[in-house]
Protein backbone atom coordinates (compact mmCIF):
# COMPACT_ATOMS: atom_id res chain seq x y z
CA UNK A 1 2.87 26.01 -29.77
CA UNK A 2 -0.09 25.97 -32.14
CA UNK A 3 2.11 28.28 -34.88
CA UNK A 4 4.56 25.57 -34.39
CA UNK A 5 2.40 22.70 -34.94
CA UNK A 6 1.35 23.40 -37.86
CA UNK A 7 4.60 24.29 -39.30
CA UNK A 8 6.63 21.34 -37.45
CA UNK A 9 4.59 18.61 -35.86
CA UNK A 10 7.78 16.92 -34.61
CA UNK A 11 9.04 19.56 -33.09
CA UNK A 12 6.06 19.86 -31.18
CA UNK A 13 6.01 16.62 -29.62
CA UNK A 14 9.72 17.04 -28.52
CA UNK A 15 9.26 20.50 -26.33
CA UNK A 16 6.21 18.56 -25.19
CA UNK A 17 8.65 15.73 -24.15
CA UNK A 18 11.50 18.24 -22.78
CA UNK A 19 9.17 20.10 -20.98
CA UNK A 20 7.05 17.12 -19.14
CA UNK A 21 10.65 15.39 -18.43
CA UNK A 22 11.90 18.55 -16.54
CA UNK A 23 8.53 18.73 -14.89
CA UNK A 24 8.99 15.24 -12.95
CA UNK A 25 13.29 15.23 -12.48
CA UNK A 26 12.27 18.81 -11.03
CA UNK A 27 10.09 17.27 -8.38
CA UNK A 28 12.37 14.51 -8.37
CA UNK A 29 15.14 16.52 -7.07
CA UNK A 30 13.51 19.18 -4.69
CA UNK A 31 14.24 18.98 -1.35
CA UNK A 32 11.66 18.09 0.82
CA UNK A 33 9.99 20.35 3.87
CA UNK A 34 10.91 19.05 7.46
CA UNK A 35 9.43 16.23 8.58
CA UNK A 36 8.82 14.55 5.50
CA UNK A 37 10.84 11.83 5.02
CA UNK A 38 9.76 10.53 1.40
CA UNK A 39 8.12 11.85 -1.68
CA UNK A 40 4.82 10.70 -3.08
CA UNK A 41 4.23 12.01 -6.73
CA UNK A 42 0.56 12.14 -8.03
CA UNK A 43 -1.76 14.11 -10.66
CA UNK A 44 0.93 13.43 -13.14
CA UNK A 45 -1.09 11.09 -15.34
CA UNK A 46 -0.88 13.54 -18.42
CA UNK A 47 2.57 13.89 -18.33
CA UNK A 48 3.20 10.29 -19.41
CA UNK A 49 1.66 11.00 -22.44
CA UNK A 50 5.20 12.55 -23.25
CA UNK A 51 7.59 11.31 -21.17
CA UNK A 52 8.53 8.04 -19.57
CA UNK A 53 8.72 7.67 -16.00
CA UNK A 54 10.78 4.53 -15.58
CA UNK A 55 13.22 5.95 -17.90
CA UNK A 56 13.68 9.07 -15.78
CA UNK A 57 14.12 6.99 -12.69
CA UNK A 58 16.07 4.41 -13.95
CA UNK A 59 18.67 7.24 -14.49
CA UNK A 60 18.36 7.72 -11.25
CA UNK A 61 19.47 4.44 -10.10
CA UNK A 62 23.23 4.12 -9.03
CA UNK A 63 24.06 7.80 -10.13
CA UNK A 64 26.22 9.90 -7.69
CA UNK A 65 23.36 12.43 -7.04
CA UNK A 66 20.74 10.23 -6.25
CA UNK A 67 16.85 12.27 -5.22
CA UNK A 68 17.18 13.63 -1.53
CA UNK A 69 14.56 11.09 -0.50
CA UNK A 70 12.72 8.25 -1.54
CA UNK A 71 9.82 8.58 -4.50
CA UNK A 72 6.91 6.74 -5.10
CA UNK A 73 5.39 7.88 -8.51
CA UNK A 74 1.23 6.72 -8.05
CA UNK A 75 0.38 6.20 -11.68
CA UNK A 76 -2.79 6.62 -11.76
CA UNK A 77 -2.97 8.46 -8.39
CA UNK A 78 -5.06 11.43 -7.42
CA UNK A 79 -5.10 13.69 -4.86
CA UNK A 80 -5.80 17.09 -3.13
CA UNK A 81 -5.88 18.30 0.74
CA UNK A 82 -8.22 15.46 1.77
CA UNK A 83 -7.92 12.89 0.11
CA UNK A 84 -5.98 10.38 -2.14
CA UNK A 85 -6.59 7.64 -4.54
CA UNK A 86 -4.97 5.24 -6.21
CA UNK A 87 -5.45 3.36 -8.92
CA UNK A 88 -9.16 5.00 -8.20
CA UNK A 89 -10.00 2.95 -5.71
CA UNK A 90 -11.95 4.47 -2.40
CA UNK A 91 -10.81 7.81 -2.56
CA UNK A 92 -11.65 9.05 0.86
CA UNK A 93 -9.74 9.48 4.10
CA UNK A 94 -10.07 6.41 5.38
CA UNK A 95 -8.31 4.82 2.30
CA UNK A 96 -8.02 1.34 2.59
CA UNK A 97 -6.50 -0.76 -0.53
CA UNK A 98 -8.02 -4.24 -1.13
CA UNK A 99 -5.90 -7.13 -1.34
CA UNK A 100 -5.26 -8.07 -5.19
């Protein structure tokens, strides 16, 4: 990619936005493990840098092959084996989310 950059810049930019956009459809589409029942998609802050998440599920909307299960993109979310935050707020297991 850095060979490319400096000979195309554009060009660049549009693997970067092919690649990010299969990323998310990807983990859109996977089926999910028994029992989970609905799909919670975080640590994907960079990838909106290059690709545009309401785009991607608004083509999901009303199409005959519709994600297995319901997604909820947290943008900005974090999380790892432990713990989860949103919108970095109390990122600890007992998460609570203040009223706004």
């Amino acid at each position: 990619l850095a060979k490319l950059e400096l000979r195309a810049p554009a060009q660049v930019m549009v693997s970067l936005q092919n690649l990010a956009r299969e990323a998310i459809v990807e983990a859109i589409r996977r089926p999910l493990p028994s029992p989970a029942v609905a799909r919670l998609i975080v640590n994907t802050g960079s990838l909106a840098t290059f690709a545009s998440y309401s785009a991607i599920t608004n083509e999901f909307h009303g199409t005959a092959e519709p994600p297995p299960a319901p997604v909820a993109i947290a943008f900005p979310g974090e999380a790892d084996d432990r713990t989860l935050s949103l919108l970095n707020l109390r990122p600890d297991a007992n998460y609570r989310v203040p009223r706004i």
